[in-house]
C-alpha atoms as a PDB file:
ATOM      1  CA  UNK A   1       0.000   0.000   0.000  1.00  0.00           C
ATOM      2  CA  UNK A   2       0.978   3.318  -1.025  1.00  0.00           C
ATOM      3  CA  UNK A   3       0.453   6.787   0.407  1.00  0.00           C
ATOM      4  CA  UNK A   4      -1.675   7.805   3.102  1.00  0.00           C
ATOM      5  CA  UNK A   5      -4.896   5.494   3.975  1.00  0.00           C
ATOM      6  CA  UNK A   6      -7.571   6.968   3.678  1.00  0.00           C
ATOM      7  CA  UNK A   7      -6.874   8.922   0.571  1.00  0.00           C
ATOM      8  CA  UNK A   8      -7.441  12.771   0.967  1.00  0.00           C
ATOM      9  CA  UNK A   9     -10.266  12.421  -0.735  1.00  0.00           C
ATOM     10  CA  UNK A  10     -12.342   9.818   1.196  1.00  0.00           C
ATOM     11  CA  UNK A  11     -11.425  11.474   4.858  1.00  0.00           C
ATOM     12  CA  UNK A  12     -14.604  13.084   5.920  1.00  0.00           C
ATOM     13  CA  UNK A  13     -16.449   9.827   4.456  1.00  0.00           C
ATOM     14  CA  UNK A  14     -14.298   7.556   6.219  1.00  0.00           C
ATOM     15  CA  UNK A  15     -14.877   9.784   9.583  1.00  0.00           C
ATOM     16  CA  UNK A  16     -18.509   9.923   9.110  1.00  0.00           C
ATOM     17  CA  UNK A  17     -18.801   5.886   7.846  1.00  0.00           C
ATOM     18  CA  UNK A  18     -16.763   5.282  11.493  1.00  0.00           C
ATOM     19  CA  UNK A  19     -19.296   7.326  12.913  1.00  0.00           C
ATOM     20  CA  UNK A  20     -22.726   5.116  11.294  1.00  0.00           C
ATOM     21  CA  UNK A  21     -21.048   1.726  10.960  1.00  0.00           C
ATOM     22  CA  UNK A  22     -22.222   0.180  15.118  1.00  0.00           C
ATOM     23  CA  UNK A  23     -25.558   1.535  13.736  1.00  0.00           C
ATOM     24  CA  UNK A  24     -25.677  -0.577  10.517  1.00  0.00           C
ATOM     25  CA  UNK A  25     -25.687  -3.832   9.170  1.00  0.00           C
ATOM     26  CA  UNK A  26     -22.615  -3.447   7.157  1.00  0.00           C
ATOM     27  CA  UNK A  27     -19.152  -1.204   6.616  1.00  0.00           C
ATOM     28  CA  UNK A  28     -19.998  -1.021   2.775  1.00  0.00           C
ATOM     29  CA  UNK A  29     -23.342   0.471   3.936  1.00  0.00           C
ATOM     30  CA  UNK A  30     -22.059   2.923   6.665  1.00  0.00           C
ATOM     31  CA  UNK A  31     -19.471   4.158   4.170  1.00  0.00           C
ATOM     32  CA  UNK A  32     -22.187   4.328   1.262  1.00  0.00           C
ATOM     33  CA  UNK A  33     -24.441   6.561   3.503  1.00  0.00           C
ATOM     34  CA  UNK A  34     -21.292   8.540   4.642  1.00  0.00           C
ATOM     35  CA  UNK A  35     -20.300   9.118   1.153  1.00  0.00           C
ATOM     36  CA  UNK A  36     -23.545  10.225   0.172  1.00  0.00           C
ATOM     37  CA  UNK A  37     -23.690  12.244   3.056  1.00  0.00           C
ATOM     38  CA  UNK A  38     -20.013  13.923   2.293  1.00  0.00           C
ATOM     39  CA  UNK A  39     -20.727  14.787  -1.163  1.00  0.00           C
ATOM     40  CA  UNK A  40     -24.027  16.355  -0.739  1.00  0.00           C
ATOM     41  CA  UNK A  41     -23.619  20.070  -1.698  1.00  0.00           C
ATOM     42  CA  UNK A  42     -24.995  21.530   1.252  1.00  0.00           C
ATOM     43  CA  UNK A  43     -22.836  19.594   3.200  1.00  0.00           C
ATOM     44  CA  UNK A  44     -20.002  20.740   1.115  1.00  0.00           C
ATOM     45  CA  UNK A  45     -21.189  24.499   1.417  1.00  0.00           C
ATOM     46  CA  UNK A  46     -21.216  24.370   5.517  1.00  0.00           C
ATOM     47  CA  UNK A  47     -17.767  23.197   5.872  1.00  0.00           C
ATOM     48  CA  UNK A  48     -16.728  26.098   3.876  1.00  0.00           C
ATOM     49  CA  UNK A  49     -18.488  28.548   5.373  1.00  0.00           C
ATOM     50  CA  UNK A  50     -17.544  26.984   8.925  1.00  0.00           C
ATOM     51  CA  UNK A  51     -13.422  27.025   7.605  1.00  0.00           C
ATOM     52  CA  UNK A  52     -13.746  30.378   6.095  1.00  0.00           C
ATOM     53  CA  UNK A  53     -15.425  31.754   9.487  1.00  0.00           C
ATOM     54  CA  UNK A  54     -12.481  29.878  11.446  1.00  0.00           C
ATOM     55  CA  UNK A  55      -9.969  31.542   9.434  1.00  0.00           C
ATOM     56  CA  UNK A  56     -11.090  34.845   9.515  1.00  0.00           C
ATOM     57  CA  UNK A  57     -11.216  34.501  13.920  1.00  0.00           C
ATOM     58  CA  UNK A  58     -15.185  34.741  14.301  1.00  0.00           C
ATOM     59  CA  UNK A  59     -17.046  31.952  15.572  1.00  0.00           C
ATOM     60  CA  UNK A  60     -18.788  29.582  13.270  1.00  0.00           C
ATOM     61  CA  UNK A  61     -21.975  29.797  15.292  1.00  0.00           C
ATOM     62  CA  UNK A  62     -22.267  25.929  15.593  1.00  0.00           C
ATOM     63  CA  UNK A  63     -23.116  25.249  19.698  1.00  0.00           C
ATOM     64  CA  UNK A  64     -20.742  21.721  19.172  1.00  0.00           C
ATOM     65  CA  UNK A  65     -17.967  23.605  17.815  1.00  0.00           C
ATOM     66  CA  UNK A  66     -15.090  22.955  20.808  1.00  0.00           C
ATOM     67  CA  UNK A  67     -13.095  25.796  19.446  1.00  0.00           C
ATOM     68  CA  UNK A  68     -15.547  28.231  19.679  1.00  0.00           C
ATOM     69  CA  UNK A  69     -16.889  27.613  22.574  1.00  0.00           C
ATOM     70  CA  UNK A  70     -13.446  27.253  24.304  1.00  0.00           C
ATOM     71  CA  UNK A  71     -12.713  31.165  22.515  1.00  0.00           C
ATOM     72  CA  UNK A  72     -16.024  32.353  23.700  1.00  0.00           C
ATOM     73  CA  UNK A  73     -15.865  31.062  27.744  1.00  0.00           C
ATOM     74  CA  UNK A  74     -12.090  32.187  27.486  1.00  0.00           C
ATOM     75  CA  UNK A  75     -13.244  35.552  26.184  1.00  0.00           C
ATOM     76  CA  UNK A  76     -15.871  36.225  29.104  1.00  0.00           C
ATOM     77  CA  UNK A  77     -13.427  34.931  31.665  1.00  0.00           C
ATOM     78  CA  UNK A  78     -10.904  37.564  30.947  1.00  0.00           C
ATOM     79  CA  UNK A  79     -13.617  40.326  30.805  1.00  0.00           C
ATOM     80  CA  UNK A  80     -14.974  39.298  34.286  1.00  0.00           C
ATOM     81  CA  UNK A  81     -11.232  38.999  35.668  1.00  0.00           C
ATOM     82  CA  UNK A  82     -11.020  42.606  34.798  1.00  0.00           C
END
């Protein structure tokens, strides 16, 4: 085997198959799902908007983002320390 497994391409299915395949008969139908899922364009169009918000330092607005919410409790700790 060559390169990394899984390829670049097939990450975020392979995370999300992970994620359905104790709920499902099968890996081939976890990862089928999971692909689906992955390619879907609104799926697509969230990540970006989430990475672009990221990168630009505001919060993505997603209340299971750890990042954010770690920023945001940070950011009200040091105001109330003041």
């Amino acid at each position: 085997m060559t390169g990394q497994y899984p390829p670049a391409d097939d990450r975020l299915a392979h995370l999300i198959a992970q994620e359905i395949n104790p709920h499902v008969e099968s890996w081939a139908f976890a990862f089928w799902l999971a692909q689906c899922v992955a390619r879907s364009p609104e799926v697509q169009a969230e990540l970006v908007r989430i990475g672009r918000a990221h990168a630009s330092g505001q919060p993505c607005g997603d209340r299971n983002c750890a990042a954010c919410f770690t920023a945001q409790t940070t950011a009200t700790t040091e105001e109330t320390a003041r």
